[in-house]
N, C-alpha and C. Protein backbone atom coordinates (compact mmCIF):
# COMPACT_ATOMS: atom_id res chain seq x y z
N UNK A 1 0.84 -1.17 0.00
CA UNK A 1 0.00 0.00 0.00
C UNK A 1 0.89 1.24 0.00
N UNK A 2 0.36 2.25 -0.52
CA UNK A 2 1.30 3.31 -1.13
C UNK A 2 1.09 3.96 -0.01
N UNK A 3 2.32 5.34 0.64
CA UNK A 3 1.64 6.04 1.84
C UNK A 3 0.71 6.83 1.30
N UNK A 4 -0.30 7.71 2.19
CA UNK A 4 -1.10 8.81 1.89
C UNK A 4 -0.42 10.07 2.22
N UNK A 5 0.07 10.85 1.50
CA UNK A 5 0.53 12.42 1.68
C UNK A 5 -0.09 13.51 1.19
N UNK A 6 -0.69 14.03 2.59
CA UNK A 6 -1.76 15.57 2.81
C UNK A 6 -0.90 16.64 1.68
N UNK A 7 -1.85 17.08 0.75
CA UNK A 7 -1.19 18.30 0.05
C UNK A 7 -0.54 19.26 0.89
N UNK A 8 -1.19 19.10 2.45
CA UNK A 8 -0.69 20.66 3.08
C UNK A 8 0.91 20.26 3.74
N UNK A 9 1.27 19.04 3.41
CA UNK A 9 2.03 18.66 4.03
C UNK A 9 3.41 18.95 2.98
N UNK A 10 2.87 18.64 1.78
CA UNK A 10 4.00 19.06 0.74
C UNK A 10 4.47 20.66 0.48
N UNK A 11 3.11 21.28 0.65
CA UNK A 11 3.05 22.51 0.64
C UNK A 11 4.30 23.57 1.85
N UNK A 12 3.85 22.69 2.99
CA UNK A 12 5.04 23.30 4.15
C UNK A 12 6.31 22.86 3.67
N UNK A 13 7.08 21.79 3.33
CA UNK A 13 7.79 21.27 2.87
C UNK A 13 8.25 22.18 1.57
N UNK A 14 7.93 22.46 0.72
CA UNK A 14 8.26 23.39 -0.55
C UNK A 14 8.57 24.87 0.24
N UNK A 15 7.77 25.49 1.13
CA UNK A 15 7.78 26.33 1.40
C UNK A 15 9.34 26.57 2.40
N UNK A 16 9.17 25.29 2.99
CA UNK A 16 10.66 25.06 4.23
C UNK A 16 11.95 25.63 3.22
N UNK A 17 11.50 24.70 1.75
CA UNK A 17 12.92 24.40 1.33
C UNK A 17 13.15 26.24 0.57
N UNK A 18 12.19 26.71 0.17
CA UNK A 18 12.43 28.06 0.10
C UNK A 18 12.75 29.09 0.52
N UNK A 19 12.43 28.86 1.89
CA UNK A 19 13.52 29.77 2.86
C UNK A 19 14.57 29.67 2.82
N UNK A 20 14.90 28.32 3.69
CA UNK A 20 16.19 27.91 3.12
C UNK A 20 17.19 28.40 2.19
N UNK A 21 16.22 27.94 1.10
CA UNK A 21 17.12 28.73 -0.14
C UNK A 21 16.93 30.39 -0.02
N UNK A 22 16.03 30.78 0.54
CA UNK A 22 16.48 32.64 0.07
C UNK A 22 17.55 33.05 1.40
N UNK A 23 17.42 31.97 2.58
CA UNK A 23 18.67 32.03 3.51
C UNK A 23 19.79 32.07 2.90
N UNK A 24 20.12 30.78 1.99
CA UNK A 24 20.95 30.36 1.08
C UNK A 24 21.71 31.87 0.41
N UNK A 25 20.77 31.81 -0.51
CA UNK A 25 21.39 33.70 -0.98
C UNK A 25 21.41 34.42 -0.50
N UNK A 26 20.49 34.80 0.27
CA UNK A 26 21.05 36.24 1.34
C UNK A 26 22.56 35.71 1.72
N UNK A 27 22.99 34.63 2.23
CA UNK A 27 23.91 34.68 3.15
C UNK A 27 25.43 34.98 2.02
N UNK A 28 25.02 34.68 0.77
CA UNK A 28 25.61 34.55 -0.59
C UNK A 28 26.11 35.82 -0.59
N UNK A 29 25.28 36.69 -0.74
CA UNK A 29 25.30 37.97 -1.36
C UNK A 29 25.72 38.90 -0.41
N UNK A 30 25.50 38.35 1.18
CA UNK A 30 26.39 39.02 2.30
C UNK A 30 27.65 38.92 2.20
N UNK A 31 27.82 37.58 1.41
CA UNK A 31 29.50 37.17 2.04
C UNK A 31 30.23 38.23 0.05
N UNK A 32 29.38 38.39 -0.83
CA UNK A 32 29.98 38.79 -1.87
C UNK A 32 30.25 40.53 -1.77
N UNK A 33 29.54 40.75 -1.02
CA UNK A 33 29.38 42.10 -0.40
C UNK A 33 30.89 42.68 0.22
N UNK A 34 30.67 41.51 1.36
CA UNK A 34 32.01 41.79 2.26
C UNK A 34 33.14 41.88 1.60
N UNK A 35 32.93 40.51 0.36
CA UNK A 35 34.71 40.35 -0.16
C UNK A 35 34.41 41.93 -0.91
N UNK A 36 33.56 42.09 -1.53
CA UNK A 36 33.51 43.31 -2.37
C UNK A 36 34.30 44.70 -1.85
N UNK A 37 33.70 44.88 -0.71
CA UNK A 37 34.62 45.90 0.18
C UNK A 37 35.40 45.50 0.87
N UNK A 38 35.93 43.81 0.91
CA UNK A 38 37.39 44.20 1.14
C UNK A 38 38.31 44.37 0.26
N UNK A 39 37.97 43.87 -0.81
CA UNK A 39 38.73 44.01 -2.05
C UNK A 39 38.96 45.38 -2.74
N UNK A 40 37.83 46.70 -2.49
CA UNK A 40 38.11 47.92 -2.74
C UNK A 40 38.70 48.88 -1.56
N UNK A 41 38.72 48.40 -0.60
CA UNK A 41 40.27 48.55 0.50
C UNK A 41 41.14 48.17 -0.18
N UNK A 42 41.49 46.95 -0.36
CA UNK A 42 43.08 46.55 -0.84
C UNK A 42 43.33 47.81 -2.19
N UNK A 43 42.10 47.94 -2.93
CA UNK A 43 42.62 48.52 -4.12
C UNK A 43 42.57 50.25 -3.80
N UNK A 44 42.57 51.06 -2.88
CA UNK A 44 42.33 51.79 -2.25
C UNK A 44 43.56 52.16 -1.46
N UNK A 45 44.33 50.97 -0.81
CA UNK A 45 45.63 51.20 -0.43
C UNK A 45 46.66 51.33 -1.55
N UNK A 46 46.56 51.45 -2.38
CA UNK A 46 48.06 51.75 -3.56
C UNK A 46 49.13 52.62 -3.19
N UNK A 47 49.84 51.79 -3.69
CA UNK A 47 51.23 52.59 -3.63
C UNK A 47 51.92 53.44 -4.50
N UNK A 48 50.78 54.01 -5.54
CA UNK A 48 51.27 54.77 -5.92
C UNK A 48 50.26 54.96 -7.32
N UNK A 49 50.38 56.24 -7.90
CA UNK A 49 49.37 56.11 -9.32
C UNK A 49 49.66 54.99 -10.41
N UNK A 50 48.61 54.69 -10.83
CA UNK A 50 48.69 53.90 -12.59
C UNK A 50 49.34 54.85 -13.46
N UNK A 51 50.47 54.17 -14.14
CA UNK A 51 50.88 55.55 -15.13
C UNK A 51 49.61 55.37 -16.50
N UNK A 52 48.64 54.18 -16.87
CA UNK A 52 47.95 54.19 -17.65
C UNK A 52 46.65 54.66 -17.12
N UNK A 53 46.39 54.32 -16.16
CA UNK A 53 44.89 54.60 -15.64
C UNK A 53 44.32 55.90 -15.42
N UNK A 54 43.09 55.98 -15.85
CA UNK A 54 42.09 57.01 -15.94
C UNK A 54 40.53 56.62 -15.42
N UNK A 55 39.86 57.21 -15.58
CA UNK A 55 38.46 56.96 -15.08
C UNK A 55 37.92 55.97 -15.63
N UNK A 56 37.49 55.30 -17.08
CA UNK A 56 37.33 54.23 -17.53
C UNK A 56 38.47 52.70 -17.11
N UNK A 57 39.30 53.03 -16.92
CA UNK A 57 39.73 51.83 -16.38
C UNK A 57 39.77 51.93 -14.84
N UNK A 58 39.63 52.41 -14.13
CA UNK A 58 38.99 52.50 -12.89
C UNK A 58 37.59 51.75 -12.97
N UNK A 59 36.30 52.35 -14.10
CA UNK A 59 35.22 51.67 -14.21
C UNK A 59 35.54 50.39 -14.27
N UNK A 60 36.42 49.96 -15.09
CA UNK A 60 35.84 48.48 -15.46
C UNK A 60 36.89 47.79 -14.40
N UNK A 61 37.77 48.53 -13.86
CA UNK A 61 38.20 47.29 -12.47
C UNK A 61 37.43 47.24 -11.81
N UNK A 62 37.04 48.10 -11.18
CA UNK A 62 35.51 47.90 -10.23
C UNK A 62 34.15 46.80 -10.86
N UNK A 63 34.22 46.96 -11.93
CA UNK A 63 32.72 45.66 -13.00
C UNK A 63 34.23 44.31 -12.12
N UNK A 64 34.80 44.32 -12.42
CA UNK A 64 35.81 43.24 -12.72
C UNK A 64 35.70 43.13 -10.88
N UNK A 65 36.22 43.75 -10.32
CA UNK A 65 36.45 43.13 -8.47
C UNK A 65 34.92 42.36 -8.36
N UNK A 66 33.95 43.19 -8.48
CA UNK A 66 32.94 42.94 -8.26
C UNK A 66 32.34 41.29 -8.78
N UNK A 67 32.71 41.11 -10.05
CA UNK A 67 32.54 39.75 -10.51
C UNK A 67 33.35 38.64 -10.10
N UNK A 68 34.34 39.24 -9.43
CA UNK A 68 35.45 38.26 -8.54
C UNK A 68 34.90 37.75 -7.52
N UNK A 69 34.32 39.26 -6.56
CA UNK A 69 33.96 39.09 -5.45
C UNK A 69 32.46 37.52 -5.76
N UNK A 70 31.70 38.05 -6.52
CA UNK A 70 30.25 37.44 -6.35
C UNK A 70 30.89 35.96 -7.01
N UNK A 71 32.37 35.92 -7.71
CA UNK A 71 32.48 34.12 -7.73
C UNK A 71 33.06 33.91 -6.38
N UNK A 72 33.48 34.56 -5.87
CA UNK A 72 34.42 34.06 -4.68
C UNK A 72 33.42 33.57 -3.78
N UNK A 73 32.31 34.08 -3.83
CA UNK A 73 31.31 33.91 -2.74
C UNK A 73 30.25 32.81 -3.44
N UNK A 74 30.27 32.95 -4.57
CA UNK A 74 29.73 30.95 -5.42
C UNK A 74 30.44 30.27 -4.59
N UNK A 75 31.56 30.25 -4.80
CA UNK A 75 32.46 28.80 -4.43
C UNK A 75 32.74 28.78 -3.19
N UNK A 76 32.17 29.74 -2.25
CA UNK A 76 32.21 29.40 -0.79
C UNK A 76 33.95 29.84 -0.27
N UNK A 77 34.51 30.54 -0.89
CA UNK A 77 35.97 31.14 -0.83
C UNK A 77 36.16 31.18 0.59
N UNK A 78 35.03 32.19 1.04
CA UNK A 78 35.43 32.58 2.49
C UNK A 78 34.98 31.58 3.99
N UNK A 79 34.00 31.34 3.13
CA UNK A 79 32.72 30.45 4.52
C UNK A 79 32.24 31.05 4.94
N UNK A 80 32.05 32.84 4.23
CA UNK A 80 31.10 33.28 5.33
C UNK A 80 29.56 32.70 5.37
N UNK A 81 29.28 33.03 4.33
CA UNK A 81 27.55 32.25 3.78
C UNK A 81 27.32 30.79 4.56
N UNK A 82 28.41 30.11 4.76
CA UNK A 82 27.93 28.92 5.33
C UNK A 82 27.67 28.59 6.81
N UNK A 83 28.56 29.94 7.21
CA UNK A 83 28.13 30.04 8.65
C UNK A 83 27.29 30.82 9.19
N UNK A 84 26.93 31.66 8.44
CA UNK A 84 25.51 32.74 8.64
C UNK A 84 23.98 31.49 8.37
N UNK A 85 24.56 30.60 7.33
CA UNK A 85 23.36 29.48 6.92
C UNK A 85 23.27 28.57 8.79
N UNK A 86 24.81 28.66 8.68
CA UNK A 86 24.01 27.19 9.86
C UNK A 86 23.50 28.11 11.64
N UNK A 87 24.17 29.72 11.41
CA UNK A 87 23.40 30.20 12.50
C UNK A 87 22.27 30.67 12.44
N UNK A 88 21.77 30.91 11.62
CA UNK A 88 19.71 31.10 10.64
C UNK A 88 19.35 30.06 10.51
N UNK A 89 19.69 28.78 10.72
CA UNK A 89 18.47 27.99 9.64
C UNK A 89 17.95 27.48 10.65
N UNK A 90 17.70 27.12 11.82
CA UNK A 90 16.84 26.73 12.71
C UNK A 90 15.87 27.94 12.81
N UNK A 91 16.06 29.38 12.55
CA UNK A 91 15.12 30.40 13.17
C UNK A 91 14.15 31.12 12.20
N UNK A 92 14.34 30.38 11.04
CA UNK A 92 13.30 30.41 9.72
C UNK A 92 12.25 29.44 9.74
């Protein structure tokens, strides 16, 4: 005999795993944040001017940290996201 499973039961269940997951990214996008500004500190401390650089390449290092930062924080670089996940996920 097959079990019987209450729609409302799947329903909480879908809903669980969606928090979860927007826990999941928030904690993502915290930790891409952070590397983000630490990474425009480091680039902020220089030792001295670019003899090429001007305002457009200023723009696109900044596009460029920024896309570093948000892989660094995919691949779990730092751990911050994973430890913001396991101190939230009981309180969702």
């Amino acid at each position: 005999m097959t079990p019987v499973i209450s729609p409302t039961s799947n329903i909480a269940r879908f809903e669980a795993s969606t928090d979860q997951e927007k826990l999941q990214q928030a904690a993502q996008a915290f930790e891409a944040i952070f590397v983000r500004n630490m990474i425009g500190a480091m680039r902020s401390a220089s030792l001295g001017d670019d003899l090429l650089g001007n305002s457009a390449t200023d723009q696109f290092r900044t596009m460029m940290d920024d896309e570093v930062a948000d892989h660094i924080a995919e691949q779990k670089g730092f751990g911050i996201a994973d430890i913001l996940v396991a101190q939230w996920k009981d309180k969702i």
